[in-house]
C-alpha atoms as a PDB file:
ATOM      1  CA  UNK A   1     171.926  39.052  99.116  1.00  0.00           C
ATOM      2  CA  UNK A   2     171.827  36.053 101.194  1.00  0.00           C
ATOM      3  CA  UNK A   3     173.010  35.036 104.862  1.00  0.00           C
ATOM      4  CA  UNK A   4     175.923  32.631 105.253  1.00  0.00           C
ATOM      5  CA  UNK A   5     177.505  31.119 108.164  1.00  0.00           C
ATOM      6  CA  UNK A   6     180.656  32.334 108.784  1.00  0.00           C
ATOM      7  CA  UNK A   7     183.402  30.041 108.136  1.00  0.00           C
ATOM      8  CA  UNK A   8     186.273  32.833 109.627  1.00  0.00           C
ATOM      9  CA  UNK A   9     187.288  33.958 113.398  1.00  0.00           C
ATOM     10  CA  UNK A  10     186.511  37.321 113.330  1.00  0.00           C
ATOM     11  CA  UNK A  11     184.386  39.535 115.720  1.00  0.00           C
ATOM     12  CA  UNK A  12     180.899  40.698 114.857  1.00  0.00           C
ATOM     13  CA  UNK A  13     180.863  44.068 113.174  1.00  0.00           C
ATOM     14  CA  UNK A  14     177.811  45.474 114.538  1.00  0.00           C
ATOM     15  CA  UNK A  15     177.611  48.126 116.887  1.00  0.00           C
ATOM     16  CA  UNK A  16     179.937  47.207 120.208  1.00  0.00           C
ATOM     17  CA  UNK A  17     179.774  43.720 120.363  1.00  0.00           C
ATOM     18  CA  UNK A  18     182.505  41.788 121.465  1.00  0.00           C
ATOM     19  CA  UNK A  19     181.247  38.528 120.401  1.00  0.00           C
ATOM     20  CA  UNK A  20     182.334  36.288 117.711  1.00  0.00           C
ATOM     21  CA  UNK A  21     180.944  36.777 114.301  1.00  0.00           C
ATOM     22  CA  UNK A  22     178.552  33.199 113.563  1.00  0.00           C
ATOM     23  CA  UNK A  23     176.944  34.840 110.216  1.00  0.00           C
ATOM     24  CA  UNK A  24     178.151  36.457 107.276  1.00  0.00           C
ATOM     25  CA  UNK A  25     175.284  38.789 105.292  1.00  0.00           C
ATOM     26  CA  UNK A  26     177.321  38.207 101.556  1.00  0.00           C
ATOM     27  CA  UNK A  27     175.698  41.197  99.000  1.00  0.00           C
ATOM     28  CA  UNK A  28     175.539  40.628  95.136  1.00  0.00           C
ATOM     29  CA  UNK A  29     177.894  42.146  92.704  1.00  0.00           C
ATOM     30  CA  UNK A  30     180.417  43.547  94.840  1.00  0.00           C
ATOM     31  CA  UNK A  31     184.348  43.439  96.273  1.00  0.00           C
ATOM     32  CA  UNK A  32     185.642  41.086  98.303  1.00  0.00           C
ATOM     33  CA  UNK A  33     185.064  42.707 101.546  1.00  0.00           C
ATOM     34  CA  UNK A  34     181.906  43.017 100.722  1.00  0.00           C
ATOM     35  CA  UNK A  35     180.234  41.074 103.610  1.00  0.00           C
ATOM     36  CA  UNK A  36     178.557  41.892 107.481  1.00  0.00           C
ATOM     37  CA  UNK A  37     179.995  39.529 110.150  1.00  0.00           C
ATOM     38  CA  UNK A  38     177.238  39.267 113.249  1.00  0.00           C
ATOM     39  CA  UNK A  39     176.268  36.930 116.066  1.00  0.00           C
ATOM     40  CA  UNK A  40     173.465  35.406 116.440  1.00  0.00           C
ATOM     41  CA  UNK A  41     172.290  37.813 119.041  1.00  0.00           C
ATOM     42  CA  UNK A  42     173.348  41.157 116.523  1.00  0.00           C
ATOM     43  CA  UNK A  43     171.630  39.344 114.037  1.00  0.00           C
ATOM     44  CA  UNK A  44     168.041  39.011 115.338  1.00  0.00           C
ATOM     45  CA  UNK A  45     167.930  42.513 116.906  1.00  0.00           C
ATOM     46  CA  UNK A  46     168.954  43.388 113.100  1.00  0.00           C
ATOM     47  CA  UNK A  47     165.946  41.257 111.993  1.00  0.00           C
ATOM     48  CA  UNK A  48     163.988  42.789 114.803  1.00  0.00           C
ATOM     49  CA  UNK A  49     164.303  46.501 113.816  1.00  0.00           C
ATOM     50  CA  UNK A  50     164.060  45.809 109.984  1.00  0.00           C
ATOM     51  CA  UNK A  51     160.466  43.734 110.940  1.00  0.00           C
ATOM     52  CA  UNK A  52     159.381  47.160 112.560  1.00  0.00           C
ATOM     53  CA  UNK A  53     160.585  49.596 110.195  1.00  0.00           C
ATOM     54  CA  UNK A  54     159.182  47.472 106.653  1.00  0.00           C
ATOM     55  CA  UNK A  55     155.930  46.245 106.919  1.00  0.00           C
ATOM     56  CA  UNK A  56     154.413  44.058 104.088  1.00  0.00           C
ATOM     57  CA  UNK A  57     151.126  44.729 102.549  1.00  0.00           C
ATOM     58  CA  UNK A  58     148.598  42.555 103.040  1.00  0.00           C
ATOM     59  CA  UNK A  59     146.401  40.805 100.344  1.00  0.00           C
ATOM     60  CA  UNK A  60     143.326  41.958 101.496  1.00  0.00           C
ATOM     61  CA  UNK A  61     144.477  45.807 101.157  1.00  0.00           C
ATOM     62  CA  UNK A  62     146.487  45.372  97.864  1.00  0.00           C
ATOM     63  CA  UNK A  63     144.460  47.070  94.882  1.00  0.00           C
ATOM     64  CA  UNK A  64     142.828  44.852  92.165  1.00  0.00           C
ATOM     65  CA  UNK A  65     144.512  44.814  88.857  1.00  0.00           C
ATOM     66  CA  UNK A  66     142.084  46.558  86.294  1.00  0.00           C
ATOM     67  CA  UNK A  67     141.383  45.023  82.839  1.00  0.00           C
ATOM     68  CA  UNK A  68     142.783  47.523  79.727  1.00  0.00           C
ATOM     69  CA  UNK A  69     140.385  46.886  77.526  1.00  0.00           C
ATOM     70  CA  UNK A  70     137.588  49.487  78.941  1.00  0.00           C
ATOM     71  CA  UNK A  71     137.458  47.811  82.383  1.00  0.00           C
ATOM     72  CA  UNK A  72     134.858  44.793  81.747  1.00  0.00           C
END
């Protein structure tokens, strides 16, 4: 998946917006049509809400990998 900027005049597909699409989210492995058009604005409340929903762990709470041989 990776962000693109949007080379076409078309409106941004998220939610009600009436504003011109500036971005283009382009997935892997599929069709043709298989893009998101948003503004910028659509874009980082997107960003926004995805920030609050997935939250990475940090290094000091990720487990320690143990050793297989017995664990010394």
């Amino acid at each position: 998946m990776e962000v693109i900027e949007c080379k076409h005049n078309v409106k941004c597909e998220l939610g009600a917006c009436k504003n011109r699409a500036t971005r283009a989210v382009k997935f892997d492995r599929v069709g043709i049509r298989g893009r998101i058009f948003a503004c910028d604005k659509c874009l980082n409340e997107l960003y926004t809400a995805i920030g609050a929903a997935v939250v990475p762990k940090s290094v000091e709470t990720a487990r320690k990998k143990r050793a297989k041989d017995g664990g010394q």
